[in-house]
PDB file of N, CA and C in Angstrom:
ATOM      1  N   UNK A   1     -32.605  36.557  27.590  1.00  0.00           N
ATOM      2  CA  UNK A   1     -33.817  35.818  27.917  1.00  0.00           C
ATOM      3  C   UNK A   1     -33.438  34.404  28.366  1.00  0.00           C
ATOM      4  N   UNK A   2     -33.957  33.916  29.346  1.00  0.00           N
ATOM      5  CA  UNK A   2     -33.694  32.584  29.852  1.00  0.00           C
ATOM      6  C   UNK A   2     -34.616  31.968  29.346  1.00  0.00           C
ATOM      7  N   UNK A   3     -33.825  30.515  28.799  1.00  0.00           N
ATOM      8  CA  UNK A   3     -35.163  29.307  28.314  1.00  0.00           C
ATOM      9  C   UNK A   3     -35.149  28.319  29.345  1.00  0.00           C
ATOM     10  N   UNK A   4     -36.910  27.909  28.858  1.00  0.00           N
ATOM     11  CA  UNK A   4     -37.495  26.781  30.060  1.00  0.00           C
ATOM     12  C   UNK A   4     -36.335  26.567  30.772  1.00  0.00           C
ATOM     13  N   UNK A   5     -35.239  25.799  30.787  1.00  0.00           N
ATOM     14  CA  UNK A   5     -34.983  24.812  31.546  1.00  0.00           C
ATOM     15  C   UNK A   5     -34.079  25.896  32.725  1.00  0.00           C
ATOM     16  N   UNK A   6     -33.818  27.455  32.361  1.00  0.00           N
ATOM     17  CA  UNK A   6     -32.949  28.164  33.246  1.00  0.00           C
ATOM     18  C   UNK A   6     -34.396  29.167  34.225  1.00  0.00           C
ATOM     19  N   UNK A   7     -35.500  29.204  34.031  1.00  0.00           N
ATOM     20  CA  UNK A   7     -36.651  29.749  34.130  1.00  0.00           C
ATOM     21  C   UNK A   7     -36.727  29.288  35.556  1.00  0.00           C
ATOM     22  N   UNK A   8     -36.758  30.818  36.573  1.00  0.00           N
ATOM     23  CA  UNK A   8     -37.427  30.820  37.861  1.00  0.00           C
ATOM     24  C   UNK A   8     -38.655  30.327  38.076  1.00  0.00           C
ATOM     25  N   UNK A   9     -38.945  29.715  38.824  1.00  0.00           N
ATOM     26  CA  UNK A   9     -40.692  29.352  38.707  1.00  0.00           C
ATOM     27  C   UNK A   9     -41.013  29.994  40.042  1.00  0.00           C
ATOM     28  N   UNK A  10     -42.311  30.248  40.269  1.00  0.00           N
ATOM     29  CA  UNK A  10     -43.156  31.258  41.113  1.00  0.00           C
ATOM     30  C   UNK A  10     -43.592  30.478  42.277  1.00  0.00           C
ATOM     31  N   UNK A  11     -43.868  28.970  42.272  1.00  0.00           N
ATOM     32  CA  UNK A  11     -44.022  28.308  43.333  1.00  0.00           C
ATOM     33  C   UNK A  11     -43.316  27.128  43.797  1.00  0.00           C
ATOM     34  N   UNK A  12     -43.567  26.355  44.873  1.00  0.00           N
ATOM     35  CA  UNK A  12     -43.453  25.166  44.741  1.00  0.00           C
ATOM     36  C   UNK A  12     -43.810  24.136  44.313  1.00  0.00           C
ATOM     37  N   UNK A  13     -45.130  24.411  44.385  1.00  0.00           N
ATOM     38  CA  UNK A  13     -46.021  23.259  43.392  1.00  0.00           C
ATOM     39  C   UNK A  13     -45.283  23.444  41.928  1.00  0.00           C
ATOM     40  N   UNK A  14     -45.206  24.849  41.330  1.00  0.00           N
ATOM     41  CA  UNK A  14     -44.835  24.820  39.905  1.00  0.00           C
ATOM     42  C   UNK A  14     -43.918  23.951  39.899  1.00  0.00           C
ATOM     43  N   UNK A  15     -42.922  24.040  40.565  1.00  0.00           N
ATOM     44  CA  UNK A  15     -41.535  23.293  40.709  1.00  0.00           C
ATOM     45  C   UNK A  15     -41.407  21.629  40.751  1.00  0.00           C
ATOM     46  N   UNK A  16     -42.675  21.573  41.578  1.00  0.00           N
ATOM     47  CA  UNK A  16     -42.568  19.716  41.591  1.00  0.00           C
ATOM     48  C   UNK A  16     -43.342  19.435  40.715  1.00  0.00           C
ATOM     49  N   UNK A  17     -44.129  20.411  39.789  1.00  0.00           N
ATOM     50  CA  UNK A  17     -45.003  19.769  38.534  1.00  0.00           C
ATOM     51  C   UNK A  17     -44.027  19.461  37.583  1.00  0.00           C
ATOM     52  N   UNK A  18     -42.946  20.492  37.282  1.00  0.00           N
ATOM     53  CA  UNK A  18     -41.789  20.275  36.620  1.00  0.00           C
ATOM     54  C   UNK A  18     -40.918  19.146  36.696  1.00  0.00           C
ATOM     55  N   UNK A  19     -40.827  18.741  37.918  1.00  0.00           N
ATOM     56  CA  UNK A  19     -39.988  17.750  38.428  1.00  0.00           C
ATOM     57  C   UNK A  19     -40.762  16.163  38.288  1.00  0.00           C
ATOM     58  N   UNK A  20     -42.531  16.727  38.265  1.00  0.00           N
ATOM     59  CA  UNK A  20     -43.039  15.327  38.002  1.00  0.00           C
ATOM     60  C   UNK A  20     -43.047  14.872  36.444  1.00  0.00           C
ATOM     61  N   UNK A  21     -42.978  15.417  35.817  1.00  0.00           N
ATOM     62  CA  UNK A  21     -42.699  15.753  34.443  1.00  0.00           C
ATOM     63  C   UNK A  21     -41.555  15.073  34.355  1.00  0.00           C
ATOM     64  N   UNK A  22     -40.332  15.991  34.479  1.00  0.00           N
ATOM     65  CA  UNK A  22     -39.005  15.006  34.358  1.00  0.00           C
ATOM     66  C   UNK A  22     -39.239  13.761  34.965  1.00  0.00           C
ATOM     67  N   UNK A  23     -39.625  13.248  36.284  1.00  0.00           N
ATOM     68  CA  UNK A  23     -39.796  11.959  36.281  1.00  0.00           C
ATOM     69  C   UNK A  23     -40.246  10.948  35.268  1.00  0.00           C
ATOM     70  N   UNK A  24     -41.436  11.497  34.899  1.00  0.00           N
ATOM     71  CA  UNK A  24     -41.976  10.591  34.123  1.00  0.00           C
ATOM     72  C   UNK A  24     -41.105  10.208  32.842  1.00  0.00           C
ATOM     73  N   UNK A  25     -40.955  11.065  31.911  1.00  0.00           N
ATOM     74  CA  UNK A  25     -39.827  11.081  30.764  1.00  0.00           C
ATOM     75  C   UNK A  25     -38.411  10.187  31.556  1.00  0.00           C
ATOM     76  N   UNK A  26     -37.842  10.216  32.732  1.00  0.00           N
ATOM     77  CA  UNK A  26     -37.123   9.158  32.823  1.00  0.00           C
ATOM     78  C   UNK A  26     -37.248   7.915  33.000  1.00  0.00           C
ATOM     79  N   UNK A  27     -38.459   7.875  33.658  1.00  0.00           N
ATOM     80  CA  UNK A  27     -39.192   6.602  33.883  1.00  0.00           C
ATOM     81  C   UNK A  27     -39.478   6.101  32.072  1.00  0.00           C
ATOM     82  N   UNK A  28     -40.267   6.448  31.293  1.00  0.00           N
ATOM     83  CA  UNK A  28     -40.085   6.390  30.114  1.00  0.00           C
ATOM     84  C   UNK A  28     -38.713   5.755  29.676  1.00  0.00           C
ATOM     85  N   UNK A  29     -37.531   6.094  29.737  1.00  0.00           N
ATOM     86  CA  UNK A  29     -36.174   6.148  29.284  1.00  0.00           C
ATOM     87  C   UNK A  29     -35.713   4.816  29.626  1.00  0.00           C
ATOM     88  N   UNK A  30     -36.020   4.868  30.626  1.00  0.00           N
ATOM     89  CA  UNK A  30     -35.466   3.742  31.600  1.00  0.00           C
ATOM     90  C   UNK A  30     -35.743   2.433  31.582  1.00  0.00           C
ATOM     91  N   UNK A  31     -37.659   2.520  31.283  1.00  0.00           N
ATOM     92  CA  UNK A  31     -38.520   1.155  30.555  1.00  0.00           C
ATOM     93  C   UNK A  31     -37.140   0.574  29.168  1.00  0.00           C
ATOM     94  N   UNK A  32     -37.236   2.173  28.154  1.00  0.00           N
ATOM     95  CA  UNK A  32     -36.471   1.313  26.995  1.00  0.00           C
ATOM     96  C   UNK A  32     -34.937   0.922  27.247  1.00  0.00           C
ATOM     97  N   UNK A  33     -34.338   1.387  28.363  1.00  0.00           N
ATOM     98  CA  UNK A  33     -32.760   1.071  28.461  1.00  0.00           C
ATOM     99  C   UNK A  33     -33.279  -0.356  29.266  1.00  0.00           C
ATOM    100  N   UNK A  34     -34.175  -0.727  29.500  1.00  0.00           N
ATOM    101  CA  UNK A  34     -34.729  -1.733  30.317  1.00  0.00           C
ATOM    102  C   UNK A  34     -34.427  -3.158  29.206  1.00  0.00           C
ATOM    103  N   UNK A  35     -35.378  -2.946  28.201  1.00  0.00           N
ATOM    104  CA  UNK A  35     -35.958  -3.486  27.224  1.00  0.00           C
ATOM    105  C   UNK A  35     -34.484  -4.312  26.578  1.00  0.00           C
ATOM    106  N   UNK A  36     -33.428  -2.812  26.434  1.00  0.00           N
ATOM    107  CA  UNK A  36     -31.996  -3.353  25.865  1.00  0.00           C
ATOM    108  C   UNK A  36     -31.188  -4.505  26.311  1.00  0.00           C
ATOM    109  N   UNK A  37     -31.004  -3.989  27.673  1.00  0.00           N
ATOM    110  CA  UNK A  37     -30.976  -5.227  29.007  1.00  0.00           C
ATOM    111  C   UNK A  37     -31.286  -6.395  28.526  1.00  0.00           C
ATOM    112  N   UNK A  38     -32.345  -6.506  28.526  1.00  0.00           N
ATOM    113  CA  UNK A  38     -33.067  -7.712  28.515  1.00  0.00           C
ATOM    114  C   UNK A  38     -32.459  -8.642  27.391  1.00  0.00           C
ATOM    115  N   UNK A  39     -32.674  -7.736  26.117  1.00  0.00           N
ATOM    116  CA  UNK A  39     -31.913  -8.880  24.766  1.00  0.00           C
ATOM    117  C   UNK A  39     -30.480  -9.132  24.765  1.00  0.00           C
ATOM    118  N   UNK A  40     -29.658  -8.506  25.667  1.00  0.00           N
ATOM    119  CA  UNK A  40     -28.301  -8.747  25.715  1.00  0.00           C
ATOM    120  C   UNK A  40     -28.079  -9.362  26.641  1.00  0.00           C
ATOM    121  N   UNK A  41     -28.698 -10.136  27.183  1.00  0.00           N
ATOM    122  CA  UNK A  41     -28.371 -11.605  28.456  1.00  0.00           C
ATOM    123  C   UNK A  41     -28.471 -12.469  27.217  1.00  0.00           C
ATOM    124  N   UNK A  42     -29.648 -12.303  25.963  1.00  0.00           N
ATOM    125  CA  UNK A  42     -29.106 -13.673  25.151  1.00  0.00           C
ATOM    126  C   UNK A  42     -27.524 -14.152  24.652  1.00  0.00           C
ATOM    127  N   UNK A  43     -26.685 -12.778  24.907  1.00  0.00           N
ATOM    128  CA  UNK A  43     -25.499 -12.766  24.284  1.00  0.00           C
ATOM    129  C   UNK A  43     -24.101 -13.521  25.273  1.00  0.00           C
ATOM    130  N   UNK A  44     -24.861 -13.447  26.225  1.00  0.00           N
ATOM    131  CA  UNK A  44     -23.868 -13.561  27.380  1.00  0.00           C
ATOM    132  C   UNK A  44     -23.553 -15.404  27.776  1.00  0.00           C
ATOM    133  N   UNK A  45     -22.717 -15.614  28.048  1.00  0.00           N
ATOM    134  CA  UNK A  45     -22.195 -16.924  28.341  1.00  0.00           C
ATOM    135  C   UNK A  45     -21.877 -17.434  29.682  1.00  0.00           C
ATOM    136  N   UNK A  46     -21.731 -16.487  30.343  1.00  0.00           N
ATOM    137  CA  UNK A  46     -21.414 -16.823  32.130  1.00  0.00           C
ATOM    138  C   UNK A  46     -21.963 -15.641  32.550  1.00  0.00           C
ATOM    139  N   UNK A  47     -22.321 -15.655  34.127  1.00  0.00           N
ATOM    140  CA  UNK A  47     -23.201 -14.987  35.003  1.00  0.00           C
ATOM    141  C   UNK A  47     -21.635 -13.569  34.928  1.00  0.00           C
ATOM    142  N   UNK A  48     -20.408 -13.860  34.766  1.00  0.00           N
ATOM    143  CA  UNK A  48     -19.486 -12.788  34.917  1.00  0.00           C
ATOM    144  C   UNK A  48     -19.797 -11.763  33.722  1.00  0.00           C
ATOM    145  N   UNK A  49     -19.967 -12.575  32.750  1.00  0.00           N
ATOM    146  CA  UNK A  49     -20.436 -11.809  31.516  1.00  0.00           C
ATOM    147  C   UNK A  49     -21.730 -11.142  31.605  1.00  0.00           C
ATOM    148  N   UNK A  50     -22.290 -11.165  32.457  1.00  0.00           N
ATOM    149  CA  UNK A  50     -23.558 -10.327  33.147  1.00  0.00           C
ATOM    150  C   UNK A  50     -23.155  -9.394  33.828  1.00  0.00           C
ATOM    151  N   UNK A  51     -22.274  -9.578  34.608  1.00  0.00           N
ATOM    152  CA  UNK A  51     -21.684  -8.750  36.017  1.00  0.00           C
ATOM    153  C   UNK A  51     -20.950  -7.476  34.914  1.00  0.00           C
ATOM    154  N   UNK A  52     -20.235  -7.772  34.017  1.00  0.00           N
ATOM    155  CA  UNK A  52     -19.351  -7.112  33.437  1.00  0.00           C
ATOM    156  C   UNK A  52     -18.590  -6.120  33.798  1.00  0.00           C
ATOM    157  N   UNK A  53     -17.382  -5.853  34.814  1.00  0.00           N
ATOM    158  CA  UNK A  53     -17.133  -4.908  35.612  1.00  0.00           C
ATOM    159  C   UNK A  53     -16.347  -4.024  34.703  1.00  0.00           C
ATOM    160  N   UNK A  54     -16.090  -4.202  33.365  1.00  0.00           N
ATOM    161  CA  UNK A  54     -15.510  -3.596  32.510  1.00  0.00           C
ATOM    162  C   UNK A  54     -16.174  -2.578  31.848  1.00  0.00           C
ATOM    163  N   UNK A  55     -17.454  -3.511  31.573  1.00  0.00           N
ATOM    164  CA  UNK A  55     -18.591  -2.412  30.678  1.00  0.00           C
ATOM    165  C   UNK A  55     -18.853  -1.507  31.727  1.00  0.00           C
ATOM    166  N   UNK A  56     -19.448  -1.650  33.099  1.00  0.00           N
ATOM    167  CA  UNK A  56     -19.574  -1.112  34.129  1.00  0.00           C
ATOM    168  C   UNK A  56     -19.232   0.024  34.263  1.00  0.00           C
ATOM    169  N   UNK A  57     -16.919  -0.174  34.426  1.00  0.00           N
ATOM    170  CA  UNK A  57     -16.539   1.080  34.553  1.00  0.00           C
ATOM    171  C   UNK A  57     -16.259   1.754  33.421  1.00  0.00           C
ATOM    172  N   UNK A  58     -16.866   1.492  32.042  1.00  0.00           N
ATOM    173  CA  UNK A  58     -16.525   2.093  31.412  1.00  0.00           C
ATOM    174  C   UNK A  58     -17.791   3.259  31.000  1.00  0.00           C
ATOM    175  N   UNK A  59     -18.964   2.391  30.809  1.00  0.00           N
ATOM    176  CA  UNK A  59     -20.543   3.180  30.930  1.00  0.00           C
ATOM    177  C   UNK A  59     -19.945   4.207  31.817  1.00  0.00           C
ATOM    178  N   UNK A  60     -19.454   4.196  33.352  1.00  0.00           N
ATOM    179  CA  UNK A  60     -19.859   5.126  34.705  1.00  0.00           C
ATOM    180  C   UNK A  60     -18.815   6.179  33.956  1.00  0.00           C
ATOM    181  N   UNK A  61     -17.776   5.878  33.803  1.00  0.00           N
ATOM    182  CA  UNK A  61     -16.840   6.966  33.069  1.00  0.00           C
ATOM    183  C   UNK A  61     -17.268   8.138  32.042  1.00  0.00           C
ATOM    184  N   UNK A  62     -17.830   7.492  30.791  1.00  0.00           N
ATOM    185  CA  UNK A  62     -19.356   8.236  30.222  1.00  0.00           C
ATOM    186  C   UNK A  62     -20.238   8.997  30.847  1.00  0.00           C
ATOM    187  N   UNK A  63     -21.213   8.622  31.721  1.00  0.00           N
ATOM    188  CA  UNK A  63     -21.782   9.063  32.489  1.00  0.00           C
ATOM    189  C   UNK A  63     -21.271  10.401  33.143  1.00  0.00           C
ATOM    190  N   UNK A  64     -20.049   9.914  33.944  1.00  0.00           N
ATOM    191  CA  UNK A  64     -19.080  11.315  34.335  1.00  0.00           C
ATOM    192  C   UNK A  64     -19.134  12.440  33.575  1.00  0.00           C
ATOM    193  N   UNK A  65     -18.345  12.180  32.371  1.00  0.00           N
ATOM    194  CA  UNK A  65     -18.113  13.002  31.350  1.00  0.00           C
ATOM    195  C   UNK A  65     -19.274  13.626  30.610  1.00  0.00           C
ATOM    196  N   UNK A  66     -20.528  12.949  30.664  1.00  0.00           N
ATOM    197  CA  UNK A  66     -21.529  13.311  29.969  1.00  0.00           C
ATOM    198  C   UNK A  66     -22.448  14.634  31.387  1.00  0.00           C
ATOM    199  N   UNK A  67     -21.864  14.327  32.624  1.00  0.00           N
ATOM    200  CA  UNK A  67     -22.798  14.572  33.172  1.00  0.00           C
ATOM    201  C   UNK A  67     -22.008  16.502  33.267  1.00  0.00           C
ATOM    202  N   UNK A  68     -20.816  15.509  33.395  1.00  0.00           N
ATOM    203  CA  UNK A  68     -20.011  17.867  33.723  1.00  0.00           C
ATOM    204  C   UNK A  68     -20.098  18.101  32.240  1.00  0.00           C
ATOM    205  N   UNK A  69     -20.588  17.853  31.451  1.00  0.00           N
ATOM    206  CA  UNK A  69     -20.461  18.762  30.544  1.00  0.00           C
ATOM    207  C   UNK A  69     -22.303  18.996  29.897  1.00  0.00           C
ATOM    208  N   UNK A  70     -23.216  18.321  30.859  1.00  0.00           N
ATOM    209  CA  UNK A  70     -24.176  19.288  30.859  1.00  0.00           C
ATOM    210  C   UNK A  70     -24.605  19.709  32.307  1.00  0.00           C
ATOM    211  N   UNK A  71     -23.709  20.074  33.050  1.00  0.00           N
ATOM    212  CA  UNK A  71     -23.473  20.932  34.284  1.00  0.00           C
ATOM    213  C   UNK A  71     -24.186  20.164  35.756  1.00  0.00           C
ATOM    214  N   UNK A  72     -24.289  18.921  35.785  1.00  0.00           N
ATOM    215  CA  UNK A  72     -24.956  18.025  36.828  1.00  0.00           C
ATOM    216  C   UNK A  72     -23.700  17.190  37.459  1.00  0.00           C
ATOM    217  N   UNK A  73     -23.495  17.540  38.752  1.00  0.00           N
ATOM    218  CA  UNK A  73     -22.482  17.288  39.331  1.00  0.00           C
ATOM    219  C   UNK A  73     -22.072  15.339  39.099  1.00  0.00           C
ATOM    220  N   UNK A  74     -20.905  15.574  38.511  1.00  0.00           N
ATOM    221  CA  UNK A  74     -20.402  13.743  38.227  1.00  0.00           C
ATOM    222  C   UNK A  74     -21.078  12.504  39.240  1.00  0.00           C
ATOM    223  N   UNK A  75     -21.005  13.245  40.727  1.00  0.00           N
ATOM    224  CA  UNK A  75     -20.900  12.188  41.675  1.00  0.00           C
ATOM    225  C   UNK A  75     -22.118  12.070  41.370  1.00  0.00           C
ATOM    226  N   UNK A  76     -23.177  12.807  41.671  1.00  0.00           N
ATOM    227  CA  UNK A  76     -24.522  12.445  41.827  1.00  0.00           C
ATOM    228  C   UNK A  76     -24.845  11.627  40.569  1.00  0.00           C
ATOM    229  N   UNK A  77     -24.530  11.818  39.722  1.00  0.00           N
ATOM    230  CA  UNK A  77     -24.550  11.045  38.048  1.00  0.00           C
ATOM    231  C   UNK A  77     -24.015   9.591  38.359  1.00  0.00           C
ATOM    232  N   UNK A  78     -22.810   9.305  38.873  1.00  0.00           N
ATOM    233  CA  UNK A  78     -22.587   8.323  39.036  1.00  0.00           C
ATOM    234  C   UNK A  78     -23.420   7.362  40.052  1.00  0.00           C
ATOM    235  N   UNK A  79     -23.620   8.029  41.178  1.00  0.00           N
ATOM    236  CA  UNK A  79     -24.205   7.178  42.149  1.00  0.00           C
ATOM    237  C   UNK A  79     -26.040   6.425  41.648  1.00  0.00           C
ATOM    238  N   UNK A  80     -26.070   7.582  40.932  1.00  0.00           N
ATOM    239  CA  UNK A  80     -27.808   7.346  39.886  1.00  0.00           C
ATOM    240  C   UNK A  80     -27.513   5.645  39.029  1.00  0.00           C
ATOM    241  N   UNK A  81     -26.650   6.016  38.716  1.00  0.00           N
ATOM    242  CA  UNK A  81     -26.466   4.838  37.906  1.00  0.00           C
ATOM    243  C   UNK A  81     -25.733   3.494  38.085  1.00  0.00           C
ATOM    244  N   UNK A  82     -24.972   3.937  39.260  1.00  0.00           N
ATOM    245  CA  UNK A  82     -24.688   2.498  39.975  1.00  0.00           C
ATOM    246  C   UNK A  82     -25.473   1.990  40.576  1.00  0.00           C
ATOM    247  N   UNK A  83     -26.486   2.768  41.015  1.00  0.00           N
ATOM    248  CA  UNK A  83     -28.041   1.993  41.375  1.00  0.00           C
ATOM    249  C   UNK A  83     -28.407   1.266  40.191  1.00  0.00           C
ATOM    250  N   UNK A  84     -28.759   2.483  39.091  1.00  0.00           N
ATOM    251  CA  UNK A  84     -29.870   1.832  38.132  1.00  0.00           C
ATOM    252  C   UNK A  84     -28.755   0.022  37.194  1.00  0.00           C
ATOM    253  N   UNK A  85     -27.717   0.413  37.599  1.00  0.00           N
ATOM    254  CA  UNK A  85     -26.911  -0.533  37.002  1.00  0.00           C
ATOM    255  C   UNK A  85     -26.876  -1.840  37.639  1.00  0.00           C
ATOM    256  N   UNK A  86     -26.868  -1.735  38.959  1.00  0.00           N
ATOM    257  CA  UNK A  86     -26.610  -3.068  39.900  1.00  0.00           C
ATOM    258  C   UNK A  86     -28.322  -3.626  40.355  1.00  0.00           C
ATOM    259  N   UNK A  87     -29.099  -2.267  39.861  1.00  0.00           N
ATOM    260  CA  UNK A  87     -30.924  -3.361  39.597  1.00  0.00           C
ATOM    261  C   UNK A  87     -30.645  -4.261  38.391  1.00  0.00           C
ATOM    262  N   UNK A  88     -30.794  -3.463  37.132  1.00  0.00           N
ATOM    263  CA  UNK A  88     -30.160  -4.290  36.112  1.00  0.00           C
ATOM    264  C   UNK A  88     -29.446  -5.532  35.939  1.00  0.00           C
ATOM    265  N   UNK A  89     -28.203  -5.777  36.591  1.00  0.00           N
ATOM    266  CA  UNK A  89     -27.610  -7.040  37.118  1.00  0.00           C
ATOM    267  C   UNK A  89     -28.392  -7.622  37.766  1.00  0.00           C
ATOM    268  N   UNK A  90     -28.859  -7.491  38.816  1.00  0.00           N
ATOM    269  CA  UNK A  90     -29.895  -8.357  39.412  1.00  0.00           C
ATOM    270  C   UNK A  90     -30.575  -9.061  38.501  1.00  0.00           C
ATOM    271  N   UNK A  91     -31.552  -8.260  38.240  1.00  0.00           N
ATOM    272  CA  UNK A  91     -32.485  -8.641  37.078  1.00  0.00           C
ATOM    273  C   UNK A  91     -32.138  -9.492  35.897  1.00  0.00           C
ATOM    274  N   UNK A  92     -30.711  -9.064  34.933  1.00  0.00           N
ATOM    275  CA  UNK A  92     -30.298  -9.860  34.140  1.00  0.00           C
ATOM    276  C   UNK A  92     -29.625 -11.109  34.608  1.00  0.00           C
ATOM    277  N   UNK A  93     -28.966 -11.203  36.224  1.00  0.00           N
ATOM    278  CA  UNK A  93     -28.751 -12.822  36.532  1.00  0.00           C
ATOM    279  C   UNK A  93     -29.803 -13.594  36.910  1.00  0.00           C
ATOM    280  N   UNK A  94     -30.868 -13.109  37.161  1.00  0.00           N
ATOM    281  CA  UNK A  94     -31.759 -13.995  37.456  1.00  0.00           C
ATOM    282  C   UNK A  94     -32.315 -14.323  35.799  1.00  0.00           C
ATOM    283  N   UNK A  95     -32.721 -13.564  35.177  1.00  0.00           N
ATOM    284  CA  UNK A  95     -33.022 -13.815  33.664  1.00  0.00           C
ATOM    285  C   UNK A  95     -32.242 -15.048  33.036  1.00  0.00           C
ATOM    286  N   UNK A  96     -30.708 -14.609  33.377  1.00  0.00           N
ATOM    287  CA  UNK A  96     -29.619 -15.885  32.933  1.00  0.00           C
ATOM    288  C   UNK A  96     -29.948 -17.238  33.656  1.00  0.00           C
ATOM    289  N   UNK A  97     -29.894 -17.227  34.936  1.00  0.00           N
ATOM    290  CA  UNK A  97     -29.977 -18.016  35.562  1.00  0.00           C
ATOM    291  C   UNK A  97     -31.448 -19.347  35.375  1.00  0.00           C
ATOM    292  N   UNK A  98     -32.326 -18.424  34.771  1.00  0.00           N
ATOM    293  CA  UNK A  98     -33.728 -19.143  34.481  1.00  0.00           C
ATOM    294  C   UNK A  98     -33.180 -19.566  32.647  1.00  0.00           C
ATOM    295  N   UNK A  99     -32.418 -18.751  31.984  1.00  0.00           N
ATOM    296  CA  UNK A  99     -32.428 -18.891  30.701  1.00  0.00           C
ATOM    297  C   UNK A  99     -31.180 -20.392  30.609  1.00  0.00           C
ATOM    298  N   UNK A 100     -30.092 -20.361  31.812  1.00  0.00           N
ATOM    299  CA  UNK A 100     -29.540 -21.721  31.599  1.00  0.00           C
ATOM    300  C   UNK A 100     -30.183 -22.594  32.413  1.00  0.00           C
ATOM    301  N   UNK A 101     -30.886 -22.562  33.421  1.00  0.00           N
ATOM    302  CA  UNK A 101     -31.931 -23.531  33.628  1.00  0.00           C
ATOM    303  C   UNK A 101     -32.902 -24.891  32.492  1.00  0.00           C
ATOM    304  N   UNK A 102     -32.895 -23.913  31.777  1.00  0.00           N
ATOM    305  CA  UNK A 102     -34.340 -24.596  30.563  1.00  0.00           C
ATOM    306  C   UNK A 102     -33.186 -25.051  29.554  1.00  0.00           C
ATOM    307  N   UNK A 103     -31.954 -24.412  29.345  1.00  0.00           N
ATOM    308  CA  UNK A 103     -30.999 -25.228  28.094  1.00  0.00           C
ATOM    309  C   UNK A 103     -30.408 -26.430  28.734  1.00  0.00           C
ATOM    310  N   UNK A 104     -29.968 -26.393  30.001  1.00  0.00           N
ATOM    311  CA  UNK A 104     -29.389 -27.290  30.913  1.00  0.00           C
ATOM    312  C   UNK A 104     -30.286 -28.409  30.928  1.00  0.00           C
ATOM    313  N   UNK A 105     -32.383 -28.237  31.290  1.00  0.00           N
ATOM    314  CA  UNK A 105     -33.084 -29.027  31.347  1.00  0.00           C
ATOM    315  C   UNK A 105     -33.092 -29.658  30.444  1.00  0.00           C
ATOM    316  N   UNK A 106     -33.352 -29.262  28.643  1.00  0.00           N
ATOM    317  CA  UNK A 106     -33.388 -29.402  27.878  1.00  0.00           C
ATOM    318  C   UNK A 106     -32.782 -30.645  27.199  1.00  0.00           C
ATOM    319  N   UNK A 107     -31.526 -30.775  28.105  1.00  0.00           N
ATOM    320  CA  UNK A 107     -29.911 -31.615  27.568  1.00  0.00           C
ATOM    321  C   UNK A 107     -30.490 -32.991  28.221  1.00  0.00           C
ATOM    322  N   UNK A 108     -30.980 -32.627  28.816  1.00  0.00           N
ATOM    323  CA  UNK A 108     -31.091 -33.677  30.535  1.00  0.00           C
ATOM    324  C   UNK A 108     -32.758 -34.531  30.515  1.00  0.00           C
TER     325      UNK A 108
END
């Protein structure tokens, strides 16, 4: 017997209802890996310590490994997340950038 997730579906619509579904639950996921982001720019000391090309390749390496061993091809895993990773940076240097703004003002 095949479960849900190996299950032929009968249409197309069925298929993108499924798929709107998974969207949403990542969208979900993503708000809270969002949220994490956010409190760990308080930790950081230079805009490199944002960039972190270490954590970077080490997360994408994970990712890899996490992704062939629940059968979703690495590359596509990786490329997902060097997106969702380099929004993130964005987002957290500008966060930094406003957060040493106001300590810098502060002094001054």
């Amino acid at each position: 017997m095949k479960s849900q997730n190996e299950a032929l579906h009968c249409s197309l619509n069925e298929v993108r209802m499924n798929i709107d579904k998974i969207d949403a639950e990542l969208i979900g996921l993503i708000a809270k890996r969002s949220k994490f982001v956010s409190q760990d720019v308080r930790f950081k000391q230079s805009a490199q310590d944002v960039v972190a090309p270490d954590r970077v390749s080490s997360v994408i390496s994970k990712v890899r490994t996490l992704a062939e061993e629940s059968g979703l091809n690495p590359v596509v895993a990786e490329k997902v997340y060097r997106a969702m990773i380099n929004a993130f940076i964005n987002e957290e240097l500008a966060e930094f950038d406003s957060l040493y703004k106001e300590i810098k003002q502060s002094y001054y």
